[in-house]
N, C-alpha and C. Protein backbone atom coordinates (compact mmCIF):
# COMPACT_ATOMS: atom_id res chain seq x y z
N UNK A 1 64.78 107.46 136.92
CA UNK A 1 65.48 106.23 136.63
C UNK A 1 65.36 105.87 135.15
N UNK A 2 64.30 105.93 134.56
CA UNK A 2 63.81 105.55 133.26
C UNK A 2 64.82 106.44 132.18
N UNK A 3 64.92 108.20 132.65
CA UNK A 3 65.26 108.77 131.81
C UNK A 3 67.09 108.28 131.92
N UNK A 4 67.82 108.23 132.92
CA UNK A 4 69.44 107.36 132.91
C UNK A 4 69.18 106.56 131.78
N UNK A 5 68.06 105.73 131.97
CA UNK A 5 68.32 104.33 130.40
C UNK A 5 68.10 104.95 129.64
N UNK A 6 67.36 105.68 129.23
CA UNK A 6 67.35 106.50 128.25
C UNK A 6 68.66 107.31 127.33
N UNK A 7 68.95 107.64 128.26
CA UNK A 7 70.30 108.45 128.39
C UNK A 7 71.67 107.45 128.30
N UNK A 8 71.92 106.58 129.08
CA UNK A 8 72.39 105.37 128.66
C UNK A 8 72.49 104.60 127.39
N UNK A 9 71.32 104.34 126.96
CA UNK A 9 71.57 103.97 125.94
C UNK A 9 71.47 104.42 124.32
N UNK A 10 71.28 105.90 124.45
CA UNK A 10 71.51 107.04 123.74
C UNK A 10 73.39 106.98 123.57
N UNK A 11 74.08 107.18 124.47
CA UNK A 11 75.25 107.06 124.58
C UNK A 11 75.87 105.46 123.74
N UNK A 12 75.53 104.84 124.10
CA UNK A 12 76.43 103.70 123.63
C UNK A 12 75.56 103.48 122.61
N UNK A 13 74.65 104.25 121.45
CA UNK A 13 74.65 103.99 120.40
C UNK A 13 75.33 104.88 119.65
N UNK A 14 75.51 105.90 120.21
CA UNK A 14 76.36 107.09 119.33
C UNK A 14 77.81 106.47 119.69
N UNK A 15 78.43 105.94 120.61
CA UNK A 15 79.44 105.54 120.72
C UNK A 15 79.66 104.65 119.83
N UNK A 16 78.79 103.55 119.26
CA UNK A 16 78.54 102.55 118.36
C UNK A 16 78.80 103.35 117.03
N UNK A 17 78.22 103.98 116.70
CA UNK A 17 78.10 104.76 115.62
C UNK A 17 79.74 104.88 115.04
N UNK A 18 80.13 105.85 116.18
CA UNK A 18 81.23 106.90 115.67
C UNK A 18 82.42 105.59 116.10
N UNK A 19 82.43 104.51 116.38
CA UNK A 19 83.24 103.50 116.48
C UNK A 19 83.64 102.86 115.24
N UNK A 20 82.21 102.46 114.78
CA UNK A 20 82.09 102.11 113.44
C UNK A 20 82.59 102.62 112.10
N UNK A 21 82.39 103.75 112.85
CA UNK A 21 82.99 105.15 111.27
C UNK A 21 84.26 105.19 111.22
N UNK A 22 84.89 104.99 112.34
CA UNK A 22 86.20 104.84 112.14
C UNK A 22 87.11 103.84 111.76
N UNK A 23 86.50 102.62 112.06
CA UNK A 23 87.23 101.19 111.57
C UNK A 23 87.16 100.76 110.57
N UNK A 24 85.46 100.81 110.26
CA UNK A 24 85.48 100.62 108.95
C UNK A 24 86.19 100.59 107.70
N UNK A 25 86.69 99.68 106.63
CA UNK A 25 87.50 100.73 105.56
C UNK A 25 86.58 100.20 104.50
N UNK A 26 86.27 100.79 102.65
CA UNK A 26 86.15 100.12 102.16
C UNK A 26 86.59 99.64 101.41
N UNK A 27 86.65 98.62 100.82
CA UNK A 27 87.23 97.64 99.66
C UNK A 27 86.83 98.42 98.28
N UNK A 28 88.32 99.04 97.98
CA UNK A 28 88.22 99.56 96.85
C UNK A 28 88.85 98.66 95.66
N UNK A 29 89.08 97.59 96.11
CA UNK A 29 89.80 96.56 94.88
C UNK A 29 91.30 96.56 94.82
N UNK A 30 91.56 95.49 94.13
CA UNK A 30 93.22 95.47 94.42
C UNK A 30 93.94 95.45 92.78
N UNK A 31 95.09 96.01 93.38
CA UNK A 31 95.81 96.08 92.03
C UNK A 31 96.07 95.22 90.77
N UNK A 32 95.63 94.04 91.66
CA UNK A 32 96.04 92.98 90.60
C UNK A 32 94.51 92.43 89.92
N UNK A 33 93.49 93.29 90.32
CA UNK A 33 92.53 92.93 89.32
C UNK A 33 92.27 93.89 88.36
N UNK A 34 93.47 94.80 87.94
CA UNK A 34 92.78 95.84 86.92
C UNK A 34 93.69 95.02 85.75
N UNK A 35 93.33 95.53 84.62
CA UNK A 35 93.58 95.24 83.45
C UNK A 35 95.34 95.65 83.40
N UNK A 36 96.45 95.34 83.22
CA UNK A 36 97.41 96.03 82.62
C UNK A 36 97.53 97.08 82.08
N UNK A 37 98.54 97.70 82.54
CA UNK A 37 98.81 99.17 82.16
C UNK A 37 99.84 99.03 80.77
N UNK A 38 99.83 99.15 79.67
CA UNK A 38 100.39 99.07 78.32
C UNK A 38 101.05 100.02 78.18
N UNK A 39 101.12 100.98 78.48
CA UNK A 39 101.41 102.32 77.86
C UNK A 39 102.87 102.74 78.92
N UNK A 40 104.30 103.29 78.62
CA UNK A 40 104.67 103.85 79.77
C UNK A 40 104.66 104.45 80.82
N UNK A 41 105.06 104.14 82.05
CA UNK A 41 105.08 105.51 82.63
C UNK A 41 105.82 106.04 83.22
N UNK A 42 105.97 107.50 83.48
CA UNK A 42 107.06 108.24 83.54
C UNK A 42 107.29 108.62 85.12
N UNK A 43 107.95 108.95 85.77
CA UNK A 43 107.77 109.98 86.52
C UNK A 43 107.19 111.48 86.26
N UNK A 44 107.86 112.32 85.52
CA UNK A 44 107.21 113.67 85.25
C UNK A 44 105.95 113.25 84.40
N UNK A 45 105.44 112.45 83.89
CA UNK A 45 103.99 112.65 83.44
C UNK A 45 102.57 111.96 84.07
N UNK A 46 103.27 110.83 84.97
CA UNK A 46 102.08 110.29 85.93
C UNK A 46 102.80 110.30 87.21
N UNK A 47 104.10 110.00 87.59
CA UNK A 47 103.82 109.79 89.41
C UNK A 47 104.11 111.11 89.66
N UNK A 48 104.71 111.85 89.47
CA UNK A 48 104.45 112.78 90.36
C UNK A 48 103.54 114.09 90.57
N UNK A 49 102.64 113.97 89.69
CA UNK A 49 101.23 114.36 90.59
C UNK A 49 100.93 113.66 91.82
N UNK A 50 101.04 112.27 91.58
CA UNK A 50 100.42 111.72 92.58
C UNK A 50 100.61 111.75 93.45
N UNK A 51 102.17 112.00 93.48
CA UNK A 51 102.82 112.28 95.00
C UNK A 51 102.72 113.90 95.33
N UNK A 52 102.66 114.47 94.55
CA UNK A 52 102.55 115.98 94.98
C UNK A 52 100.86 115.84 95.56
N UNK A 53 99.66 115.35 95.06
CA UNK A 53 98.75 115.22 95.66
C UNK A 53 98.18 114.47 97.18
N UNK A 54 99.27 113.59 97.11
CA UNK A 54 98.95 112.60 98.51
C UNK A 54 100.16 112.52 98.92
N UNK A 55 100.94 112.92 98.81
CA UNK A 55 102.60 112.76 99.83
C UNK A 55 103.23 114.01 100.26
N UNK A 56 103.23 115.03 99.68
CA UNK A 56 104.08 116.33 99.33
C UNK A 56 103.87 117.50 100.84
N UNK A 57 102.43 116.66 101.50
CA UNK A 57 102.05 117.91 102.76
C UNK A 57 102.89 117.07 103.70
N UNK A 58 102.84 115.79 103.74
CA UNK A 58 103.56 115.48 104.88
C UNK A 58 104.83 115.00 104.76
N UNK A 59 105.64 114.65 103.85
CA UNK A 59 107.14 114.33 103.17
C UNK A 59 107.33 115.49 102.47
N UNK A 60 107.61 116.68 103.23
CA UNK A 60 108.91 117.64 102.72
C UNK A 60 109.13 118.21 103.70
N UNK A 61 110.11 119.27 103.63
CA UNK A 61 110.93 120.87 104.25
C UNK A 61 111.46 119.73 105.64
N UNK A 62 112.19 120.63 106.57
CA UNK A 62 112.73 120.32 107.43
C UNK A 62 112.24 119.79 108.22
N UNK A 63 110.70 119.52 108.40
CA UNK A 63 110.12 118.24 109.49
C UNK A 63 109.25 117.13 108.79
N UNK A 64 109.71 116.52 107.79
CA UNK A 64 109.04 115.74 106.81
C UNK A 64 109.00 114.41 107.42
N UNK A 65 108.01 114.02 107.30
CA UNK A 65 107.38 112.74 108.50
C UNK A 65 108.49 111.49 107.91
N UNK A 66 109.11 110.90 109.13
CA UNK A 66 109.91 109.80 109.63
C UNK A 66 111.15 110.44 108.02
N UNK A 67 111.25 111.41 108.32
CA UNK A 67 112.59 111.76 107.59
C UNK A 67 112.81 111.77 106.25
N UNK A 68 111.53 111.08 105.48
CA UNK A 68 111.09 110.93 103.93
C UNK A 68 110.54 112.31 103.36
N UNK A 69 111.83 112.60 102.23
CA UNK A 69 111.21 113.40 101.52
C UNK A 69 110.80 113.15 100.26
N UNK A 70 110.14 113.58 99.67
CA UNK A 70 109.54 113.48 98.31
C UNK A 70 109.28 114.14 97.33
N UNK A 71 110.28 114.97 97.87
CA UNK A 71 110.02 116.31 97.05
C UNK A 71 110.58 116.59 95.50
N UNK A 72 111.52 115.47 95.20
CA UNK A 72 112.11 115.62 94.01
C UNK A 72 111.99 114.13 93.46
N UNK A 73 112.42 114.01 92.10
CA UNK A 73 112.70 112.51 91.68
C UNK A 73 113.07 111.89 92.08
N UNK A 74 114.67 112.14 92.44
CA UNK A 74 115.78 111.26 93.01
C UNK A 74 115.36 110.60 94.29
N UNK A 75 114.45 111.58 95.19
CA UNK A 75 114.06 111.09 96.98
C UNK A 75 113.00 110.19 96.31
N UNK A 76 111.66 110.52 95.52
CA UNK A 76 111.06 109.51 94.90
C UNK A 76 111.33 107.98 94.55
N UNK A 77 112.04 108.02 93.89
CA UNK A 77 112.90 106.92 93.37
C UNK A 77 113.39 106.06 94.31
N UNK A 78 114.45 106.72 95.24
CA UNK A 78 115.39 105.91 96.28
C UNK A 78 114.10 105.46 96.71
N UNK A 79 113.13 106.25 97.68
CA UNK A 79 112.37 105.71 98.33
C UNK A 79 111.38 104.38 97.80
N UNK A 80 111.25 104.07 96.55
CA UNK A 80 110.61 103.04 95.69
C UNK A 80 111.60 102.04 95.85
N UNK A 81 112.70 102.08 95.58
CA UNK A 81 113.93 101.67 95.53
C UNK A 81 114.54 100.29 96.93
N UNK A 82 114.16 101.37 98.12
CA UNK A 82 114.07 100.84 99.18
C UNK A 82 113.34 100.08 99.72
N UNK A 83 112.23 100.26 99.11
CA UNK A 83 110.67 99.31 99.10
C UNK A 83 109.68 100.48 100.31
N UNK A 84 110.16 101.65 100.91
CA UNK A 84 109.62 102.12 101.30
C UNK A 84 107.97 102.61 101.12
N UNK A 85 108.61 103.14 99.84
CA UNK A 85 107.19 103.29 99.17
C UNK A 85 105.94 102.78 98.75
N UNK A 86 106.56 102.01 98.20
CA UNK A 86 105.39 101.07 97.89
C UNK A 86 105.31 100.10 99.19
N UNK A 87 105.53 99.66 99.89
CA UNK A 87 105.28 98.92 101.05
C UNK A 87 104.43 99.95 101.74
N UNK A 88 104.37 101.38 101.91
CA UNK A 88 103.37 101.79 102.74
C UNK A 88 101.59 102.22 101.74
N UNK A 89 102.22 102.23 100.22
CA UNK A 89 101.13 102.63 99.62
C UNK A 89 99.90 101.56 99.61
N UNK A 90 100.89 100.46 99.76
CA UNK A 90 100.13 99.31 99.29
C UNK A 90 99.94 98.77 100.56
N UNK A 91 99.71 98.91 101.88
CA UNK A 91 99.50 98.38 103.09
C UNK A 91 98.42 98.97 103.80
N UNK A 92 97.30 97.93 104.00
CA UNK A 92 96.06 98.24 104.21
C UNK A 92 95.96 98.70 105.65
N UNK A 93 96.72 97.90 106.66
CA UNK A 93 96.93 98.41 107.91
C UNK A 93 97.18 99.28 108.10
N UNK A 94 98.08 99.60 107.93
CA UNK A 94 99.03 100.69 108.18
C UNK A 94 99.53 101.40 106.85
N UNK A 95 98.31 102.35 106.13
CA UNK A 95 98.59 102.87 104.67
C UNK A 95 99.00 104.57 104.74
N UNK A 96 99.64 104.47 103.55
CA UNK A 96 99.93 106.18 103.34
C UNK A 96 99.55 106.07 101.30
N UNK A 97 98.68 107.55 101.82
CA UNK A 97 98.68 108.64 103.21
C UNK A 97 98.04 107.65 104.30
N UNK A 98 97.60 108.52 105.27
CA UNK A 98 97.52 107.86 106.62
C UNK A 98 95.64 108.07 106.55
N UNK A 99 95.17 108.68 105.54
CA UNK A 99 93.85 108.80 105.25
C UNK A 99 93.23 107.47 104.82
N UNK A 100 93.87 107.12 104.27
CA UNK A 100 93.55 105.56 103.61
C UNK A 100 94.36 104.99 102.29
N UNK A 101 94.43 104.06 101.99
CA UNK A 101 94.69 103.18 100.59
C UNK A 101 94.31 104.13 99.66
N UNK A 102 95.16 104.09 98.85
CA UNK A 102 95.16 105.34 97.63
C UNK A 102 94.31 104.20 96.32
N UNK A 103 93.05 104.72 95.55
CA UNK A 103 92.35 103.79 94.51
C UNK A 103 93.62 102.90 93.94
N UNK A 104 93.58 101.81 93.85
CA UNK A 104 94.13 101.15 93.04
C UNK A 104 94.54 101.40 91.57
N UNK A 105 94.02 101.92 90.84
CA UNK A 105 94.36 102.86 89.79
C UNK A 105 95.24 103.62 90.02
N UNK A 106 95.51 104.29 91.04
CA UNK A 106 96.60 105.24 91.60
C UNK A 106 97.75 103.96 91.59
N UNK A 107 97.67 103.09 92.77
CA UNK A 107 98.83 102.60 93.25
C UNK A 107 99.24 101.65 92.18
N UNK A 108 98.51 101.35 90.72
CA UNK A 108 99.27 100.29 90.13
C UNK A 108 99.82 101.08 88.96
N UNK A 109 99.32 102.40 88.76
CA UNK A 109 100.84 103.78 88.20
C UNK A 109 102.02 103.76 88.88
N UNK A 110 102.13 103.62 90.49
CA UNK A 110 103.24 103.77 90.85
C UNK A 110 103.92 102.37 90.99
N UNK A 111 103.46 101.23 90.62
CA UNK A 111 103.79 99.74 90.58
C UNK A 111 104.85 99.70 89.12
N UNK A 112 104.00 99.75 88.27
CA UNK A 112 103.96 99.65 86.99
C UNK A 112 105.28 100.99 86.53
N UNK A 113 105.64 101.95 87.17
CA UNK A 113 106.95 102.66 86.87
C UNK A 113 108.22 102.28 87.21
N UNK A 114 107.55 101.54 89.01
CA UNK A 114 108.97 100.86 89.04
C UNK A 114 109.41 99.89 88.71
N UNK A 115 108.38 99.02 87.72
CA UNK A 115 108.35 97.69 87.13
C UNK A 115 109.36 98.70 85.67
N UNK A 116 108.41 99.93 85.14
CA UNK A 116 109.24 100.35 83.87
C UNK A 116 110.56 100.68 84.25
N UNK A 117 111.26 100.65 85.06
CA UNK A 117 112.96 101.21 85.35
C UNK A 117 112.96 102.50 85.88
N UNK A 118 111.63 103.07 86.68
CA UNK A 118 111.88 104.52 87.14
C UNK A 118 112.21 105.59 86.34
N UNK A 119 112.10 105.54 85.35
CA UNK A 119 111.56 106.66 84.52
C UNK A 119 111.64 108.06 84.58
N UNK A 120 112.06 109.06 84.37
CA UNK A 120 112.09 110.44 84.63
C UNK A 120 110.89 111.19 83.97
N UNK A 121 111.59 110.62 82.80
CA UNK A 121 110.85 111.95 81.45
C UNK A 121 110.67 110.87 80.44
């Protein structure tokens, strides 16, 4: 009998555990407390790394998640355009990537381009 509680409550602390690990998020700061970005920015010289680094596995080729591709400027763009983009970069609930909120440093490059007029080169 002793060893069930044992066993029992072995279980619902590892359940505790790995519950925790998952909900958790942390507070990496928000865009609007960094300093201004002064300098331009482009598409070909800051966003699209960023999107080739955190968008590019799951937005391209013929099964590119909810139909968004990202594979070029122009899909880039529209999708900013639409508010797509930035509505999911910047949404803590429900963020993309789907890993988590991209550093704020990241997401206020891609703020701050479509504030500059979308930018190419």
């Amino acid at each position: 009998m002793q060893k069930k509680i044992y066993i029992g409550f072995a279980c619902i602390c590892v359940l505790t555990i790995f519950y925790n690990c998952t909900t958790n998020t942390i507070d990496e700061g928000d865009v609007a407390d960094l300093p201004p970005i002064v300098e331009t920015i482009t598409y070909d010289d800051d966003v699209e790394a960023i999107i080739t680094t955190n968008c590019i596995s799951c937005h391209s080729g013929p099964n590119a998640n909810a139909g968004l591709q990202l594979t070029s400027y122009l899909n880039v763009k529209a999708a900013a355009e639409q508010g797509n983009l930035l509505n999911r970069i910047n949404n803590a609930t429900n963020p993309m990537p789907q890993s988590g909120l991209l550093p704020p440093e990241t997401r206020q490059i891609i703020d701050q381009w479509v504030a500059d007029g979308y930018l190419e080169n």
